[in-house]
C-alpha atoms as a PDB file:
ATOM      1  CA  UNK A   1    -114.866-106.727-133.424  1.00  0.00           C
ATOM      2  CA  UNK A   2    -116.931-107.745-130.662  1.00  0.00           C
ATOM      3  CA  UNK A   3    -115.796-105.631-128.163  1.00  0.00           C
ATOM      4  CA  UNK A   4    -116.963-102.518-130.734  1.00  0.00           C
ATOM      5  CA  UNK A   5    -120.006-103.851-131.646  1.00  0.00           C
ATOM      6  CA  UNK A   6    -118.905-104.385-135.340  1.00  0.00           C
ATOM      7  CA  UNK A   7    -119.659-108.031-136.989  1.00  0.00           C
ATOM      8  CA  UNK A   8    -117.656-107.786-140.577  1.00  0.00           C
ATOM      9  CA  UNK A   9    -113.970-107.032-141.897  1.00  0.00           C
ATOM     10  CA  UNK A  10    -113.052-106.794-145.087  1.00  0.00           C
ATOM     11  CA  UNK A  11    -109.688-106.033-146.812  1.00  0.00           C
ATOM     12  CA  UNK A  12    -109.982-103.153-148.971  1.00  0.00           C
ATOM     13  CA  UNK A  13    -109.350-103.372-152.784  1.00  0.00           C
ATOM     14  CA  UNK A  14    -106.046-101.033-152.291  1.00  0.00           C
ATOM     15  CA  UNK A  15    -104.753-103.567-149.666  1.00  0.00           C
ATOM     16  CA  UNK A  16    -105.778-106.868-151.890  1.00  0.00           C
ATOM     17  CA  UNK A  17    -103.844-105.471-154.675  1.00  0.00           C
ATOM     18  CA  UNK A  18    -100.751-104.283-152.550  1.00  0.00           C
ATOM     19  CA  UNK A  19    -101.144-107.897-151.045  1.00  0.00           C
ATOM     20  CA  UNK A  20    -101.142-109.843-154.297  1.00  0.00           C
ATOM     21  CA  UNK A  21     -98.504-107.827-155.868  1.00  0.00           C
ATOM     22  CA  UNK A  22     -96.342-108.344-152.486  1.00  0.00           C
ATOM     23  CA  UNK A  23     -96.317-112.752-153.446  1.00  0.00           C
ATOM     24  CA  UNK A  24     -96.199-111.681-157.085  1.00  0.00           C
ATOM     25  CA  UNK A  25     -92.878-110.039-156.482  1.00  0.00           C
ATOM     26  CA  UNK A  26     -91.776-112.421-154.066  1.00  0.00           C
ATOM     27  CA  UNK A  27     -92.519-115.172-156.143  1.00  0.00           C
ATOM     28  CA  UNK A  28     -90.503-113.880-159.161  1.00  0.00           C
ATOM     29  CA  UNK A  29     -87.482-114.445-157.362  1.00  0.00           C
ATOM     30  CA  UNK A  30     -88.108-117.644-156.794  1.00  0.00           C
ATOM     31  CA  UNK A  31     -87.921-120.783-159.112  1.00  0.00           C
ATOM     32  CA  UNK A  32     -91.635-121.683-158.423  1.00  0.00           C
ATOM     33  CA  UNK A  33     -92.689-119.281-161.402  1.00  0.00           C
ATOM     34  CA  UNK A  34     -90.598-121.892-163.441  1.00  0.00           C
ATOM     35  CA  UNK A  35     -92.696-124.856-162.898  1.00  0.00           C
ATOM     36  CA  UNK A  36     -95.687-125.842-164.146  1.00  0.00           C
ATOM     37  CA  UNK A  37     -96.953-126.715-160.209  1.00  0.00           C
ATOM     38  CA  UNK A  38     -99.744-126.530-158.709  1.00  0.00           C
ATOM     39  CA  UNK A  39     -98.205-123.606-156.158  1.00  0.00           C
ATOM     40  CA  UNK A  40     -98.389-121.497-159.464  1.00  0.00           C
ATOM     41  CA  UNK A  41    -102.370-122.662-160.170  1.00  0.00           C
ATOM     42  CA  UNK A  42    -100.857-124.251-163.478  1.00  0.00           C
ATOM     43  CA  UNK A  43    -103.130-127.255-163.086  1.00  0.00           C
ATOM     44  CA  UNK A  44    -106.576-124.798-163.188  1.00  0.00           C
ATOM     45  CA  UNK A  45    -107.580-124.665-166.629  1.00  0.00           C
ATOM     46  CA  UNK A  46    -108.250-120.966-167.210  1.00  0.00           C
ATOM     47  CA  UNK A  47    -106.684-119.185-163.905  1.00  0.00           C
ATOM     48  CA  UNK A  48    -104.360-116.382-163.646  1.00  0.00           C
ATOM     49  CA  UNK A  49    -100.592-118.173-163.509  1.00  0.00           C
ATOM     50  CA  UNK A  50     -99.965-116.805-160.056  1.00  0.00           C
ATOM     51  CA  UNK A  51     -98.709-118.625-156.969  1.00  0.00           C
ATOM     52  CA  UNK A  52    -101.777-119.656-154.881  1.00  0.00           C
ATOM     53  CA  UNK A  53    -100.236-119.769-151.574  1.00  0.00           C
ATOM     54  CA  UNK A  54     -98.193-117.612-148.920  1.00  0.00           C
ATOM     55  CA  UNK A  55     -94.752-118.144-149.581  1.00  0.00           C
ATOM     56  CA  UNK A  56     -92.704-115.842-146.884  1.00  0.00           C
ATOM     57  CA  UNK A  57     -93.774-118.052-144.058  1.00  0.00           C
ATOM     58  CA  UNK A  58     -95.745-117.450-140.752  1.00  0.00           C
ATOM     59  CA  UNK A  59     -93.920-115.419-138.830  1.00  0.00           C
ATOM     60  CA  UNK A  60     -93.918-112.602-141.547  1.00  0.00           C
ATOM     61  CA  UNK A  61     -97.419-113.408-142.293  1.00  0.00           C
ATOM     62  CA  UNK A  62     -97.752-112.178-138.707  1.00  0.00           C
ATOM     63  CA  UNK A  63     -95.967-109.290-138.865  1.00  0.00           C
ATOM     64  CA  UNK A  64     -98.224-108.186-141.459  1.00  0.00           C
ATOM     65  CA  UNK A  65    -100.905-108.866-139.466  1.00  0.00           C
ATOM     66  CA  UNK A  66     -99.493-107.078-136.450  1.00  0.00           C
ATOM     67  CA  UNK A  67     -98.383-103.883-138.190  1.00  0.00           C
ATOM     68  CA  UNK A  68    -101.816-103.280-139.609  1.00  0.00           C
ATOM     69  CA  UNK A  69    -103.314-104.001-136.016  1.00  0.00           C
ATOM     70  CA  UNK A  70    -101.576-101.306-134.750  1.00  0.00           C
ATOM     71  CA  UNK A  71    -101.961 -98.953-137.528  1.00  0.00           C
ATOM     72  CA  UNK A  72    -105.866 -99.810-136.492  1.00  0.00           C
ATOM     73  CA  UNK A  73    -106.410-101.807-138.862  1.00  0.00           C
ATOM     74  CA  UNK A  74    -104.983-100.467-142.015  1.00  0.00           C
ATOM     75  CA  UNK A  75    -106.394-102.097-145.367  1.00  0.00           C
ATOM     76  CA  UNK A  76    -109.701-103.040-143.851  1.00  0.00           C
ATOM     77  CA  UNK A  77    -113.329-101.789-143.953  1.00  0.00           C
ATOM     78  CA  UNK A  78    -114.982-102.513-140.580  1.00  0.00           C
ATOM     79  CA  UNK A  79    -118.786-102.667-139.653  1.00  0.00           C
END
């Protein structure tokens, strides 16, 4: 961002949906939609029953990352 003069990112609505339906799906196979945890925001009165947290680890996190990088960015606005 620097380098290009720009000084905000933003994910795009598109890519926060894709994004939120990607842990929704994941999570369905799992038995964390089964408990009434705190992974699943069951303990915030009022909140969306979804899991809160990034379940498929770091490494894919970073493949995410990476494949978006190269695809310049993909799924963010840039100024």
């Amino acid at each position: 961002l620097r380098r290009a003069g720009r000084t905000r990112i933003e994910s795009t609505a598109e890519a926060d949906a894709g994004w939120r339906k990607r842990i929704d799906d994941y999570a369905a196979a799992t038995l964390f939609c089964r408990a009434d945890s705190w992974y699943m925001s069951a303990n915030m009165p009022g909140k969306v029953r979804q899991m809160i947290n990034y379940p498929m680890g770091i490494p894919d996190y970073l493949a995410q990352w990476r494949a978006s990088a190269q695809a310049g960015y993909a799924g963010f606005d840039i100024a």
